[in-house]
PDB file of N, CA and C in Angstrom:
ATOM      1  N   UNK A   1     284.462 -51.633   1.398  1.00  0.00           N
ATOM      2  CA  UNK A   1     283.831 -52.746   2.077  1.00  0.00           C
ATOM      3  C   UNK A   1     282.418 -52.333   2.474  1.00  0.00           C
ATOM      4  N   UNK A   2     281.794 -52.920   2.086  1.00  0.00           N
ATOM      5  CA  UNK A   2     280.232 -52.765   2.412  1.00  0.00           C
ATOM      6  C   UNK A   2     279.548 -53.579   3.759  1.00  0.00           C
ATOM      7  N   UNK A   3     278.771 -53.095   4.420  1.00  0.00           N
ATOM      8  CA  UNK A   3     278.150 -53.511   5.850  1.00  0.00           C
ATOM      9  C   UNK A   3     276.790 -53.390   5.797  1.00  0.00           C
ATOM     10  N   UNK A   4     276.348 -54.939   6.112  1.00  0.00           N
ATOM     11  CA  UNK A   4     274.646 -54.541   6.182  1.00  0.00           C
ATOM     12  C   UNK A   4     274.565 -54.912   7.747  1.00  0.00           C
ATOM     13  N   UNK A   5     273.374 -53.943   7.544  1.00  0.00           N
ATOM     14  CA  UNK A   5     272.921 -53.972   9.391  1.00  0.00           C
ATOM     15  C   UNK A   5     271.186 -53.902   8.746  1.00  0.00           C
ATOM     16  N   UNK A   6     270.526 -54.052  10.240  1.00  0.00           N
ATOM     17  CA  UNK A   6     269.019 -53.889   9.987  1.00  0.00           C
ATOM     18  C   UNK A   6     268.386 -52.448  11.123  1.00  0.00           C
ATOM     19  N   UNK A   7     267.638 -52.042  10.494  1.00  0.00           N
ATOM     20  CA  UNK A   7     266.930 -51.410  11.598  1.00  0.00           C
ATOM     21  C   UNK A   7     265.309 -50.993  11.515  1.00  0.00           C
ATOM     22  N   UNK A   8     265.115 -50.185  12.576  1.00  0.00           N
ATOM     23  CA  UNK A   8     263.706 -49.601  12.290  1.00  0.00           C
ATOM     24  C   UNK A   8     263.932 -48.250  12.524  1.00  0.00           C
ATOM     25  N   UNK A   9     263.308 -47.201  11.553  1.00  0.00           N
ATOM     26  CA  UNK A   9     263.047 -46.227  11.134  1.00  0.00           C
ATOM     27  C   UNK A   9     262.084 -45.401  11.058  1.00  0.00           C
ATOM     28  N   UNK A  10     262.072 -44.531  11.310  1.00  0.00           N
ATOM     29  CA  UNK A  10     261.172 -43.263  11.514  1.00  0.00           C
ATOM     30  C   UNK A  10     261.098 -41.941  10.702  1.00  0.00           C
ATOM     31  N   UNK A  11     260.591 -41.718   9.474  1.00  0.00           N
ATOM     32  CA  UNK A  11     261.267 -40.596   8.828  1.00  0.00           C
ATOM     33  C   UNK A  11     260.009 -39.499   8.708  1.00  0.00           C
ATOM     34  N   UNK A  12     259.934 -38.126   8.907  1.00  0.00           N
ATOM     35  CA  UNK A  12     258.667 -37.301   8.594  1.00  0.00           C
ATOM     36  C   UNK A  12     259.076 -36.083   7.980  1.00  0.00           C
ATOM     37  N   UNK A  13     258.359 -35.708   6.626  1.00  0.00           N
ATOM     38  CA  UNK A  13     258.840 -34.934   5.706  1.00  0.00           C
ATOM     39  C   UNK A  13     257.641 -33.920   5.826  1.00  0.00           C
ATOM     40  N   UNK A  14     257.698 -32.443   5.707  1.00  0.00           N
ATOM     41  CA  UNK A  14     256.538 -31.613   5.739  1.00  0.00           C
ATOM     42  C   UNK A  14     256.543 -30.640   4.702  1.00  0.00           C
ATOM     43  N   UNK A  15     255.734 -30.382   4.208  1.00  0.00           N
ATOM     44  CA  UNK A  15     255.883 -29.278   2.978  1.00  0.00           C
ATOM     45  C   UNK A  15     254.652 -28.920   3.240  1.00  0.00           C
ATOM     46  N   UNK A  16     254.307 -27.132   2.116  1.00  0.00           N
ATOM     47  CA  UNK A  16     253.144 -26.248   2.263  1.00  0.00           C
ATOM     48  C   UNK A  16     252.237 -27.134   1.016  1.00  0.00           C
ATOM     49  N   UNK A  17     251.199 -27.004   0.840  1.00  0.00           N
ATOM     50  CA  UNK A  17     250.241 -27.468  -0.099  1.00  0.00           C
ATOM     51  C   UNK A  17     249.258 -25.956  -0.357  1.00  0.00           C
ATOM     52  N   UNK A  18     249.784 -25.100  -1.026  1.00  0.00           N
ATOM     53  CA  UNK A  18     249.252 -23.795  -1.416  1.00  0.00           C
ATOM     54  C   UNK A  18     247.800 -24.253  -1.828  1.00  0.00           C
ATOM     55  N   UNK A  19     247.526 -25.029  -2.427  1.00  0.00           N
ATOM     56  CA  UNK A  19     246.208 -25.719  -2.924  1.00  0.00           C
ATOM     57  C   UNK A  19     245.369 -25.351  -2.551  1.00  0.00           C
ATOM     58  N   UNK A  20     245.128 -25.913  -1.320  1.00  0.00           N
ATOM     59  CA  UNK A  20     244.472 -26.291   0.175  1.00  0.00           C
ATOM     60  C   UNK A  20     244.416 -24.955   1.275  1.00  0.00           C
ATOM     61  N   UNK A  21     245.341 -24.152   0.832  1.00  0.00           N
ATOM     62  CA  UNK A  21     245.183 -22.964   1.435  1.00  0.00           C
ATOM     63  C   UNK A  21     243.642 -22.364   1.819  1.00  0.00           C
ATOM     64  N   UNK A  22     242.703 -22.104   2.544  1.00  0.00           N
ATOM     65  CA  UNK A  22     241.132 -21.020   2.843  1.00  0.00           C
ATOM     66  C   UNK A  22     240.267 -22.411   2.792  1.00  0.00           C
ATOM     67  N   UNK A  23     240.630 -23.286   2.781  1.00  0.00           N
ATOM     68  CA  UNK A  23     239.234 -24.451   2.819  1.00  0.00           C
ATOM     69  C   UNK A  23     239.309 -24.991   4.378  1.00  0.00           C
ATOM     70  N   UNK A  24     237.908 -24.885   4.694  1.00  0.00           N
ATOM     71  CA  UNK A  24     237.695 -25.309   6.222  1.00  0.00           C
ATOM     72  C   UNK A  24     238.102 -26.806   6.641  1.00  0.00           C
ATOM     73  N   UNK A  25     238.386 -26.892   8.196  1.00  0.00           N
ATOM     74  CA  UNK A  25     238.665 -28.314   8.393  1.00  0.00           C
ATOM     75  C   UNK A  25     237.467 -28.979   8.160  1.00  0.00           C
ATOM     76  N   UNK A  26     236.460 -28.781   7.748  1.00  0.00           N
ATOM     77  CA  UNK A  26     236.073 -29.724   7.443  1.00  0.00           C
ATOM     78  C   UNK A  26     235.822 -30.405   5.656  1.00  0.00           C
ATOM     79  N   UNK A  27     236.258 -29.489   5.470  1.00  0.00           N
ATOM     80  CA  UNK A  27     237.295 -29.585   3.643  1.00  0.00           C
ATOM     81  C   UNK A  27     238.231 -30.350   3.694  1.00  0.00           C
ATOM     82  N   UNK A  28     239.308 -29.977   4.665  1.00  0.00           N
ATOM     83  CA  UNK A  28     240.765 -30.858   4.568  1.00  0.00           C
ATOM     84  C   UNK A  28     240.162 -32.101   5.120  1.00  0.00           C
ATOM     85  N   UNK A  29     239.071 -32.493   5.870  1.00  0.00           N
ATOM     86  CA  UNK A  29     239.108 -33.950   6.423  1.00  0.00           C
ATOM     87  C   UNK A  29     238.621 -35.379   5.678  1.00  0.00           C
ATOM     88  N   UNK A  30     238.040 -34.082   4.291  1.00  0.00           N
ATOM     89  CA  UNK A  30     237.237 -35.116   3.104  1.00  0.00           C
ATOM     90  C   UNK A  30     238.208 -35.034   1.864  1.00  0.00           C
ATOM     91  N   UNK A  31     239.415 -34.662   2.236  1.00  0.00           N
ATOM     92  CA  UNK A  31     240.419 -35.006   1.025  1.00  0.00           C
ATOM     93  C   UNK A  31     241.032 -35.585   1.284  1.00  0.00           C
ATOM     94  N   UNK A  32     241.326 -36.957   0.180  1.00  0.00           N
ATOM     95  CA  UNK A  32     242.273 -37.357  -0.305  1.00  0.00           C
ATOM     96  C   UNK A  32     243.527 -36.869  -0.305  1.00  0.00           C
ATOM     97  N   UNK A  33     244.217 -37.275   1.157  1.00  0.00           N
ATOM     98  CA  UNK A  33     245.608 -36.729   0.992  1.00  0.00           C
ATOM     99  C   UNK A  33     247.062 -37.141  -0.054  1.00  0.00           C
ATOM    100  N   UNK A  34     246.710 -38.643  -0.165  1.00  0.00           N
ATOM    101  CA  UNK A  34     247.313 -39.483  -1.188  1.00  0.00           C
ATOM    102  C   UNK A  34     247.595 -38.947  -2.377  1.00  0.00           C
ATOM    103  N   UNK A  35     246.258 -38.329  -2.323  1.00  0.00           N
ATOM    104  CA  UNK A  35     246.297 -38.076  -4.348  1.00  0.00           C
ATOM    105  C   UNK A  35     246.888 -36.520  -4.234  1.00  0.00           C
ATOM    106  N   UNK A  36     247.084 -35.660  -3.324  1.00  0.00           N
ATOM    107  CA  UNK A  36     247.709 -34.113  -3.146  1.00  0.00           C
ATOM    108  C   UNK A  36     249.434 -34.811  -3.528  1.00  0.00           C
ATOM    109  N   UNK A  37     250.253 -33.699  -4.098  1.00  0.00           N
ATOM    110  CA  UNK A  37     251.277 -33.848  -4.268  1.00  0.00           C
ATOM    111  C   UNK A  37     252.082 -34.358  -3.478  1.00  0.00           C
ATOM    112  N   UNK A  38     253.464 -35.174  -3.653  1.00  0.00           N
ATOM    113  CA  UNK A  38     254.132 -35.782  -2.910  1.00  0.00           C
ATOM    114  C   UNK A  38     255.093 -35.929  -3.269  1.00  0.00           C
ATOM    115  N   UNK A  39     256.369 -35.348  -2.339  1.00  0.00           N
ATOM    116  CA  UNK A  39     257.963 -35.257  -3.167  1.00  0.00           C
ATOM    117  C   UNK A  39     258.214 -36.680  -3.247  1.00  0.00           C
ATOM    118  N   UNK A  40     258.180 -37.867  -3.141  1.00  0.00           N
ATOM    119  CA  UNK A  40     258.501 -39.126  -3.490  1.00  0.00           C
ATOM    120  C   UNK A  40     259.729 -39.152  -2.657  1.00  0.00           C
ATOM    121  N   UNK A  41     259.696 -39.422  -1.424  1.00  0.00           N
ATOM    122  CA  UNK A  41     261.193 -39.427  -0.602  1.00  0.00           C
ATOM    123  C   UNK A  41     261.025 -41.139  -0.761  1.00  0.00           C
ATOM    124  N   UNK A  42     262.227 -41.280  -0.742  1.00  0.00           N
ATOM    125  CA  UNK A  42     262.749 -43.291  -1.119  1.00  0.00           C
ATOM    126  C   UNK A  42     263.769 -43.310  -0.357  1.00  0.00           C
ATOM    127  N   UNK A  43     264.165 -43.842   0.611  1.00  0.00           N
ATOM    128  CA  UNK A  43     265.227 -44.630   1.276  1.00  0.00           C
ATOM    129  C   UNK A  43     266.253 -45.550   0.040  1.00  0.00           C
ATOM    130  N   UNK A  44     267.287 -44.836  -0.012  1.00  0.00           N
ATOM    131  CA  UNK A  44     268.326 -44.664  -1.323  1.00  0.00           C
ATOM    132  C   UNK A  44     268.872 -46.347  -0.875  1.00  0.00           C
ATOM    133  N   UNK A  45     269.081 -46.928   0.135  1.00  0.00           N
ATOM    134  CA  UNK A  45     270.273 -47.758   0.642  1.00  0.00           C
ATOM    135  C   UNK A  45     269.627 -48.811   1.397  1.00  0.00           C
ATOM    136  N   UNK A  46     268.530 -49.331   1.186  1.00  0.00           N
ATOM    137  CA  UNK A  46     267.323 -50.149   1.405  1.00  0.00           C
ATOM    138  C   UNK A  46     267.624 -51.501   0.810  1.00  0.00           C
ATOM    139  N   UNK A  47     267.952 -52.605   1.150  1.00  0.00           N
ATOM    140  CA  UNK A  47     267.636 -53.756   0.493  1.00  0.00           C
ATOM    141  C   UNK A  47     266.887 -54.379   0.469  1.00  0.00           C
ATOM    142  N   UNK A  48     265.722 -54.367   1.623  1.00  0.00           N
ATOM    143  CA  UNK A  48     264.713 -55.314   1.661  1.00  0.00           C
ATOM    144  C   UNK A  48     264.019 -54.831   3.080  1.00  0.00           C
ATOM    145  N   UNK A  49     262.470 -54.755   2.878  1.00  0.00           N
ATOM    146  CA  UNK A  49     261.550 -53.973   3.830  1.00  0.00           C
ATOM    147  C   UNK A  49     260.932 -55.015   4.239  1.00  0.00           C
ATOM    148  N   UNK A  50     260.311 -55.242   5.344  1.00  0.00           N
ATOM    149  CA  UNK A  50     259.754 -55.730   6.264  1.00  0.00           C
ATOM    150  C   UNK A  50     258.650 -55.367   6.663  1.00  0.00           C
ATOM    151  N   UNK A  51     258.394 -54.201   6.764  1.00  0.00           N
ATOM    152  CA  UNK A  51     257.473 -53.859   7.122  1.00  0.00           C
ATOM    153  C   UNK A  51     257.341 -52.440   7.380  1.00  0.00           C
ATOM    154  N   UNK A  52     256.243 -51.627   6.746  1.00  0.00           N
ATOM    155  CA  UNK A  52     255.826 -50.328   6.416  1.00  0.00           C
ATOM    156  C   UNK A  52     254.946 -49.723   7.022  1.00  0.00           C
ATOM    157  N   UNK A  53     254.904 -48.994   7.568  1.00  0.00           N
ATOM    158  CA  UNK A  53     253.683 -47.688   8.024  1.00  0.00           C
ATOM    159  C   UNK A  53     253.722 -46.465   7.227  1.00  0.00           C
ATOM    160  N   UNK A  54     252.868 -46.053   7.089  1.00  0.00           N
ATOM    161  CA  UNK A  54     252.714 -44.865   6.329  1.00  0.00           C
ATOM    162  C   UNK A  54     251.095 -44.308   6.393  1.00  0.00           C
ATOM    163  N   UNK A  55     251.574 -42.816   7.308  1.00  0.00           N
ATOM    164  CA  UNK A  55     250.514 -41.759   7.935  1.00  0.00           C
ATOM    165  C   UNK A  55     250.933 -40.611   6.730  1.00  0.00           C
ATOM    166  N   UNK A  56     249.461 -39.788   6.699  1.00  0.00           N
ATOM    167  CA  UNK A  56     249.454 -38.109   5.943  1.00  0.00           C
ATOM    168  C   UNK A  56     248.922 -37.564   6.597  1.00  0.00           C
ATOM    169  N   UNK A  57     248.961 -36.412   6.962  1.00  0.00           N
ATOM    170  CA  UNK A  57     248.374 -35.655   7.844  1.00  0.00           C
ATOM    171  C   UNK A  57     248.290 -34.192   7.605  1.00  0.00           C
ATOM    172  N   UNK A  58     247.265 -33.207   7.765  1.00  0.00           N
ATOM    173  CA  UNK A  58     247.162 -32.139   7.230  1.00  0.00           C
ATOM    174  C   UNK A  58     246.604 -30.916   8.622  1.00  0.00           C
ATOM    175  N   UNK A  59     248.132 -29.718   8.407  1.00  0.00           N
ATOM    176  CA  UNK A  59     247.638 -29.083   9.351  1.00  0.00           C
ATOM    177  C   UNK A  59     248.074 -27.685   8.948  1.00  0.00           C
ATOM    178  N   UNK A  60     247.876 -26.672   9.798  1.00  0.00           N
ATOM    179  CA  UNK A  60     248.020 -25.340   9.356  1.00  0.00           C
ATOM    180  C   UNK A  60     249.184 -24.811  10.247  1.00  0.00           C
ATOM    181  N   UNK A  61     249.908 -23.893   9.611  1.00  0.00           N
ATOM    182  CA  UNK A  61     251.043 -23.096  10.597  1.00  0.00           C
ATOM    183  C   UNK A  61     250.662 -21.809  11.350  1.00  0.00           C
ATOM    184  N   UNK A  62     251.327 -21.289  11.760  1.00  0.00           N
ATOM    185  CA  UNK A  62     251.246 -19.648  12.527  1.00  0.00           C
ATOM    186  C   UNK A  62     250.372 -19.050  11.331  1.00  0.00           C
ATOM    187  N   UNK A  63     250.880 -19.047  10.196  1.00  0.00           N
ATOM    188  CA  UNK A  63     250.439 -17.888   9.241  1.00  0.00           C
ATOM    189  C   UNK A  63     249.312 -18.059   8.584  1.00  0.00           C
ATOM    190  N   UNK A  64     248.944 -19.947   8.978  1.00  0.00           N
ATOM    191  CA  UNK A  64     247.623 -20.321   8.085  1.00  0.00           C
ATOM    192  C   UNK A  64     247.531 -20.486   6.687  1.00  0.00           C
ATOM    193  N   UNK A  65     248.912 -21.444   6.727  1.00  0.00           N
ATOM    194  CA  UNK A  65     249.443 -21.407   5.945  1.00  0.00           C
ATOM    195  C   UNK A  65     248.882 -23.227   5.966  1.00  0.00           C
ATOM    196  N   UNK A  66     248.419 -23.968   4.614  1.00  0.00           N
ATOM    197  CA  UNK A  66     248.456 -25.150   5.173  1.00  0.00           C
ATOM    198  C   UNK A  66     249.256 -25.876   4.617  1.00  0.00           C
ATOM    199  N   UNK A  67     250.115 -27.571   5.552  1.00  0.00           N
ATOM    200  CA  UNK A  67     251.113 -28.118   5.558  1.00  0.00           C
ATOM    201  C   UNK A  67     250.557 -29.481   5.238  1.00  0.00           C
ATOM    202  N   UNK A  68     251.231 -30.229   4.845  1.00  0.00           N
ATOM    203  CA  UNK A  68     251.363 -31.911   4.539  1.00  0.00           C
ATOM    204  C   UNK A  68     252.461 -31.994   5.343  1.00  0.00           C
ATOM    205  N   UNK A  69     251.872 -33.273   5.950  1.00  0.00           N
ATOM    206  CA  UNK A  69     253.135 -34.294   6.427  1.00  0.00           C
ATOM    207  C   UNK A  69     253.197 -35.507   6.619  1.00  0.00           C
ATOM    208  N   UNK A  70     254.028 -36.052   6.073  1.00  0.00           N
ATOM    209  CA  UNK A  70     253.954 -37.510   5.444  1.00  0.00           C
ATOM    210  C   UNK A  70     254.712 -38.001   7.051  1.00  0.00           C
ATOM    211  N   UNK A  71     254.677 -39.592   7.610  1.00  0.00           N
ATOM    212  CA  UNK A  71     255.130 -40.104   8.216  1.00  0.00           C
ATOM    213  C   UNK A  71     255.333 -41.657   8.103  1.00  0.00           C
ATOM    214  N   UNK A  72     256.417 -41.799   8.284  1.00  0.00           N
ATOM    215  CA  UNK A  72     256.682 -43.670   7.449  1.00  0.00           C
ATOM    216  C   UNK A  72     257.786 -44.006   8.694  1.00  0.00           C
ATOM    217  N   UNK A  73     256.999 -45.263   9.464  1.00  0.00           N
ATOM    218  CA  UNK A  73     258.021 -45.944  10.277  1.00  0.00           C
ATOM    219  C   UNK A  73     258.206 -47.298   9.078  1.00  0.00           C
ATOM    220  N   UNK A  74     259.366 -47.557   9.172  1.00  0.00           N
ATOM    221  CA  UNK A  74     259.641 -48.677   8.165  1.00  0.00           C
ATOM    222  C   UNK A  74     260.700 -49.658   8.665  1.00  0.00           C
ATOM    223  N   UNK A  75     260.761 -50.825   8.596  1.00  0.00           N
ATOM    224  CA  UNK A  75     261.745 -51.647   9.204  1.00  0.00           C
ATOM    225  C   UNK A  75     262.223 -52.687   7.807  1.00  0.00           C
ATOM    226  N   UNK A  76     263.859 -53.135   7.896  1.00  0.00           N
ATOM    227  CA  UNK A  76     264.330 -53.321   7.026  1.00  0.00           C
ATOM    228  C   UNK A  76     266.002 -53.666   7.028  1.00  0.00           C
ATOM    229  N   UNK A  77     266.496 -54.036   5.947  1.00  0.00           N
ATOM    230  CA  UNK A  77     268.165 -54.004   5.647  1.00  0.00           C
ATOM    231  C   UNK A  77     268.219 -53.288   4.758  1.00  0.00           C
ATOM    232  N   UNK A  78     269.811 -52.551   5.201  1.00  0.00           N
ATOM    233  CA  UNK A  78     270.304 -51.779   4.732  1.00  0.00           C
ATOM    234  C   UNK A  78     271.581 -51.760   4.255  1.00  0.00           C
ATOM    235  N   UNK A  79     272.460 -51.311   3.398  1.00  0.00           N
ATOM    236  CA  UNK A  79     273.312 -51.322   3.029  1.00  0.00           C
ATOM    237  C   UNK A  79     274.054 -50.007   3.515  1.00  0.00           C
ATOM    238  N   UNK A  80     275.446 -50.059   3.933  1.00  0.00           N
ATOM    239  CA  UNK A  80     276.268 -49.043   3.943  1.00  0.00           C
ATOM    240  C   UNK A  80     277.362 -49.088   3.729  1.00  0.00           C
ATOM    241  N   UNK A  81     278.564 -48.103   3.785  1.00  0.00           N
ATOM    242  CA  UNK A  81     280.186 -48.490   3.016  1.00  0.00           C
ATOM    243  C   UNK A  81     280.897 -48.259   3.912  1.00  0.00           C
ATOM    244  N   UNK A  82     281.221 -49.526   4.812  1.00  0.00           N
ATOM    245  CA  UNK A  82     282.368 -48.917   5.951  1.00  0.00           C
ATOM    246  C   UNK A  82     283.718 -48.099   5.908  1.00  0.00           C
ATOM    247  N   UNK A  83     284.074 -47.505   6.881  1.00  0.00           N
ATOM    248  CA  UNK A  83     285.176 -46.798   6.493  1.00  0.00           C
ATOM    249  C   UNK A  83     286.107 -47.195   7.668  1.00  0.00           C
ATOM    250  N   UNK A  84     287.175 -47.959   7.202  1.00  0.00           N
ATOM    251  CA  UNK A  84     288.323 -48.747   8.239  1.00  0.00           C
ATOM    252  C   UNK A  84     289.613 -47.857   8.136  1.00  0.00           C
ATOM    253  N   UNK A  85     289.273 -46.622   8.201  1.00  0.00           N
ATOM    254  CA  UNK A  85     290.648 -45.442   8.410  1.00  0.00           C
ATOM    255  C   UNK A  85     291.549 -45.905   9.755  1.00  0.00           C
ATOM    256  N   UNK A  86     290.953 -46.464  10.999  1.00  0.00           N
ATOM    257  CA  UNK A  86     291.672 -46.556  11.966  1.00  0.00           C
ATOM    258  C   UNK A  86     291.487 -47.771  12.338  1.00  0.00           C
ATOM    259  N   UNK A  87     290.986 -48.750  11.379  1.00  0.00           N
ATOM    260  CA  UNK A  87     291.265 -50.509  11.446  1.00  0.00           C
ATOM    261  C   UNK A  87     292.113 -50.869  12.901  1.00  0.00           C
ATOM    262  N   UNK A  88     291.786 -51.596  13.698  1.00  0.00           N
ATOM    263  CA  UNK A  88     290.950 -52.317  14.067  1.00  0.00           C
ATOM    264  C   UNK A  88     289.841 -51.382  15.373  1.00  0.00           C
ATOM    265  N   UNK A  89     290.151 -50.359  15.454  1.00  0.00           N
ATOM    266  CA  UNK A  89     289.593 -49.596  16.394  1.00  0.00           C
ATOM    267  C   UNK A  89     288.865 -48.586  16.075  1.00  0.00           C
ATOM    268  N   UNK A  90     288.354 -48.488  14.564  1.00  0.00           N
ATOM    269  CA  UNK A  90     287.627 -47.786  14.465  1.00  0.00           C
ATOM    270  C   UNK A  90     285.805 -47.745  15.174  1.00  0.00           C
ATOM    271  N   UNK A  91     285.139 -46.668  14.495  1.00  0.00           N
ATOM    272  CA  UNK A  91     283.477 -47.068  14.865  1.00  0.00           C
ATOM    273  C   UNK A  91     283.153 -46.996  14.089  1.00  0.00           C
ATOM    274  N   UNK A  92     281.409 -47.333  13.571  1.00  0.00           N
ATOM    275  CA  UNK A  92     281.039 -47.293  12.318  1.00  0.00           C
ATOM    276  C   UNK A  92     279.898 -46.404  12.399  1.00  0.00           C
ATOM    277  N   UNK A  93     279.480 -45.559  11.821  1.00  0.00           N
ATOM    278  CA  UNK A  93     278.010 -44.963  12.147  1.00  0.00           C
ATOM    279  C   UNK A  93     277.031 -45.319  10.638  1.00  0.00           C
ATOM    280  N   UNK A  94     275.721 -45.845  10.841  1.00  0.00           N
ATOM    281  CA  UNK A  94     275.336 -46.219   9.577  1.00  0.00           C
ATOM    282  C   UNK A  94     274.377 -45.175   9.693  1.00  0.00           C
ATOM    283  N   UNK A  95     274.151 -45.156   8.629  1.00  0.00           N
ATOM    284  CA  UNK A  95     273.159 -43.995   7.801  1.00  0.00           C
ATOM    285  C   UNK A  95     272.086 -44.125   6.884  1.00  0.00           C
ATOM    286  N   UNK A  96     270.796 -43.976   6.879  1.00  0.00           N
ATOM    287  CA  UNK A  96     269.823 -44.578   5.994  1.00  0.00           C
ATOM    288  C   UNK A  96     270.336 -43.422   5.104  1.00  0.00           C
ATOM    289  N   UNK A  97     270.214 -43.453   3.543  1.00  0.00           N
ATOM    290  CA  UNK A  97     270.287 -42.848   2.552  1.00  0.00           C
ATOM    291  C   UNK A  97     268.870 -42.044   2.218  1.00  0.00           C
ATOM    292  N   UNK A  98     268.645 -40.902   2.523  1.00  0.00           N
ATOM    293  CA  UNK A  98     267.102 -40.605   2.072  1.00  0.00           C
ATOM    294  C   UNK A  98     267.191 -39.679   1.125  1.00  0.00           C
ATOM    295  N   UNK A  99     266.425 -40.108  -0.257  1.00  0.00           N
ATOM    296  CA  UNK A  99     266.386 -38.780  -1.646  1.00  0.00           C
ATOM    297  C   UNK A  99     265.153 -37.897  -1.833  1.00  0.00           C
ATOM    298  N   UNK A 100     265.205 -37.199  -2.548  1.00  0.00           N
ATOM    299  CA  UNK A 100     263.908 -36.560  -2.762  1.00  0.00           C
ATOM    300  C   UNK A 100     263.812 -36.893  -4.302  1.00  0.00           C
ATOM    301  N   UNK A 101     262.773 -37.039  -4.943  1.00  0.00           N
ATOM    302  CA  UNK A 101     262.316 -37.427  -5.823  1.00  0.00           C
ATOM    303  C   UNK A 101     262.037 -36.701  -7.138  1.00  0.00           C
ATOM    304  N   UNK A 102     260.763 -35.285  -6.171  1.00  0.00           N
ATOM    305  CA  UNK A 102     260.326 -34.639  -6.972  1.00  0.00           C
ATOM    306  C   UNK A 102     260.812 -33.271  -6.496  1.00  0.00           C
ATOM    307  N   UNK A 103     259.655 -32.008  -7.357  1.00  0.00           N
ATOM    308  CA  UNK A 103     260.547 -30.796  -6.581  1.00  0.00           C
ATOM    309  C   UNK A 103     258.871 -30.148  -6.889  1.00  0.00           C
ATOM    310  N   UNK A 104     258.695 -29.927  -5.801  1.00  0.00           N
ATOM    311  CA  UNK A 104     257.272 -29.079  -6.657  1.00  0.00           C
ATOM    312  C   UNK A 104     257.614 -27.184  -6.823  1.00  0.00           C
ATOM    313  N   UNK A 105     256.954 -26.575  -7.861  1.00  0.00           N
ATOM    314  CA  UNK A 105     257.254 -25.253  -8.166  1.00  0.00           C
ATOM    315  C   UNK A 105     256.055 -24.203  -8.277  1.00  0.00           C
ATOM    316  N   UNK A 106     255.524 -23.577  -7.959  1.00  0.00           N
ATOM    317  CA  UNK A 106     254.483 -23.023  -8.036  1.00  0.00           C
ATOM    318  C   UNK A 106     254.461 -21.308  -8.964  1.00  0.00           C
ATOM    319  N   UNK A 107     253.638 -21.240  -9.853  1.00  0.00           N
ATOM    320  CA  UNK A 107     253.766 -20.196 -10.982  1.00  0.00           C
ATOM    321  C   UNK A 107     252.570 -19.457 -10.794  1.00  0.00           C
ATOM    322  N   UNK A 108     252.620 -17.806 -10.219  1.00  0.00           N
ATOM    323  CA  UNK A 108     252.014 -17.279  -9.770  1.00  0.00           C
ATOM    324  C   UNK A 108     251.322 -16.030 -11.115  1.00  0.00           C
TER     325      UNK A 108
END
């Protein structure tokens, strides 16, 4: 049995961008973060969006090491598969489905 509900969402994914590694902030502030790699995360269980935000943002770690991080509030229906093990008293917990897309690999 399938259950749609709606909600709003918040999801933030971070990865290293070796790329970008030794270039000054004022390097990272004139790039194009869009066009830098991007695992393609998709909300698997999505039927219909409403409405999208979507931030990139570029910063460095302890090691100076530098990071991407994508941020997407998104509002929407969703699909999920109830589970009625303890009918009529069960609970339901829904779950956005989130995939990864790509895989990036780096060859030294």
């Amino acid at each position: 049995l399938k259950e749609i509900f709606r909600a709003d969402a918040f999801i933030q994914a971070r990865w290293p961008e070796p790329r970008l590694n030794g270039r000054s902030d004022q390097e990272l502030a004139r790039i194009d973060l869009n066009k830098c790699w991007n695992p393609l995360i998709y909300i698997e269980n999505i039927l219909t969006e409403s409405k999208e935000q979507h931030w990139m943002s570029v910063s460095r770690n302890s090691k100076g090491e530098t990071l991407l991080t994508e941020r997407r509030r998104l509002r929407g229906i969703f699909l999920e598969t109830l589970e009625l093990n303890d009918f009529p008293l069960d609970v339901q917990a829904s779950w956005l489905s989130v995939c990864l897309v790509t895989f990036l690999t780096y060859k030294n």
